[in-house]
Protein backbone atom coordinates (compact mmCIF):
# COMPACT_ATOMS: atom_id res chain seq x y z
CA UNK A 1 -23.34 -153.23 130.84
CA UNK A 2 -21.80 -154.93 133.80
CA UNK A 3 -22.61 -153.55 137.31
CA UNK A 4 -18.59 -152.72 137.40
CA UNK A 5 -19.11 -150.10 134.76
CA UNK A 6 -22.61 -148.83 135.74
CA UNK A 7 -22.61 -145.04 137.43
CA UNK A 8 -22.91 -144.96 140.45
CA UNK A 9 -25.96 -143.02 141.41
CA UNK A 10 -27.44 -142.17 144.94
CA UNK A 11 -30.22 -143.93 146.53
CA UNK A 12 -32.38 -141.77 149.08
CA UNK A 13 -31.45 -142.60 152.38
CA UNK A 14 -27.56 -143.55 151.61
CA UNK A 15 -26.89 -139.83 151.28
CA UNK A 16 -24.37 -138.07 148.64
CA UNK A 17 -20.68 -139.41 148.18
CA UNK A 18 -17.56 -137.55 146.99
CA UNK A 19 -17.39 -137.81 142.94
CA UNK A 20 -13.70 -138.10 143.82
CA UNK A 21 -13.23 -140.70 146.94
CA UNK A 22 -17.16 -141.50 147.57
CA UNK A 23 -17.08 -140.29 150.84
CA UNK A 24 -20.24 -139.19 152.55
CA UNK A 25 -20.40 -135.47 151.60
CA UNK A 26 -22.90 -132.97 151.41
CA UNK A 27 -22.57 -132.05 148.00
CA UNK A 28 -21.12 -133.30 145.28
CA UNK A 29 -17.03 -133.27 146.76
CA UNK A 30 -16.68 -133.92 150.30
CA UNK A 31 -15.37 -131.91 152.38
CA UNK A 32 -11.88 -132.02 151.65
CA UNK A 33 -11.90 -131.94 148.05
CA UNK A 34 -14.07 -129.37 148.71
CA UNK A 35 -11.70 -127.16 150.05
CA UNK A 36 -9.30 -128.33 147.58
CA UNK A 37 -11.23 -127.42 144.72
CA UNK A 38 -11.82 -123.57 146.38
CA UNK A 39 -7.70 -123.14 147.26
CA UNK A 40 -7.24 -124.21 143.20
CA UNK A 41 -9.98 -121.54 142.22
CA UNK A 42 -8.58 -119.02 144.61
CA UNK A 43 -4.93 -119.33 143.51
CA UNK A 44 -5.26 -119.63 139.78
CA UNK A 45 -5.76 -115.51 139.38
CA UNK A 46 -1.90 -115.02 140.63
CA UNK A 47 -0.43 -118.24 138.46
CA UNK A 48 -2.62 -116.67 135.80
CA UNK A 49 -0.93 -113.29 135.93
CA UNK A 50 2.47 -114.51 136.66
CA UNK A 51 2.89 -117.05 134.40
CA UNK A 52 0.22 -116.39 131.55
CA UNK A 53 -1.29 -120.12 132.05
CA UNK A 54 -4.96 -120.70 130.84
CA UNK A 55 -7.20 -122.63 133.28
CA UNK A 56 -6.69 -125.86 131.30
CA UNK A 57 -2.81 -125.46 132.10
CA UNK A 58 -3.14 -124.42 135.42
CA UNK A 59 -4.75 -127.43 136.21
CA UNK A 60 -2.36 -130.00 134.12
CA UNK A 61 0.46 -128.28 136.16
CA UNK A 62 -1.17 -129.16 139.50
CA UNK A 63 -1.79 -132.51 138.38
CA UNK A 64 1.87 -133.23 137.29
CA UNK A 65 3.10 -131.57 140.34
CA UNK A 66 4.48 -133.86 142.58
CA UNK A 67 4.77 -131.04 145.06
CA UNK A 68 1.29 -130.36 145.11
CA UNK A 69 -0.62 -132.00 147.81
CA UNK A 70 -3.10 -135.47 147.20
CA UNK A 71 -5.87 -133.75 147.32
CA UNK A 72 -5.15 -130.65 145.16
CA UNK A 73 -3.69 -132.88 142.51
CA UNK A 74 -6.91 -135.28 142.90
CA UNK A 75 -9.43 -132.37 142.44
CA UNK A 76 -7.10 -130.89 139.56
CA UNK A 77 -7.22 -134.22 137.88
CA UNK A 78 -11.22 -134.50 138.45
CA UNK A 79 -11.95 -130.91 137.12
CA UNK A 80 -9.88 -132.01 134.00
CA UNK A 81 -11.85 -135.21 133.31
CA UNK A 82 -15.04 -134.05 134.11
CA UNK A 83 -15.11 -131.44 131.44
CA UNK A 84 -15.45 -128.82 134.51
CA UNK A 85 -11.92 -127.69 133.12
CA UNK A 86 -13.40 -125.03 130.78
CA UNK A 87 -15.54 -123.71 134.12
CA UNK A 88 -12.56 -121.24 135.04
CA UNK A 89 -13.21 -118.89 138.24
């Protein structure tokens, strides 16, 4: 495997990047996909009840949504791919 298509993984003293952007971060999405990721969780309850959307949807209509901000449709996109999609809050 080429070092294009290796994963990236930390080394000690470079410090943790976004999974999204690789920006420094303290955990594993910096700090604005960070709060990204918490405004998705916290407003998926009311599209839930409203519109009867599973978490999978939810998040496929945030990613489509050219309405939604960068970041939220980023984050959306990441929880998706990353098989976190079946982690609803």
């Amino acid at each position: 495997m080429d070092d294009l298509h290796k994963p990236r993984m930390p080394i000690k003293d470079e410090g943790m990047k976004c999974s999204i952007c690789e920006a420094e971060s303290k955990g594993e999405l910096c700090e604005e996909h960070a709060e990204a990721e918490a405004r998705i969780r916290d407003h998926y309850t009311t599209w839930h009840e409203r519109m009867d959307v599973t978490w999978e949807e939810y998040l496929r209509l945030l990613e489509a949504n050219e309405s939604s901000g960068k970041w939220i449709r980023e984050v959306a996109s990441y929880l998706i791919y990353s098989g976190a999609r079946t982690r609803s809050p």
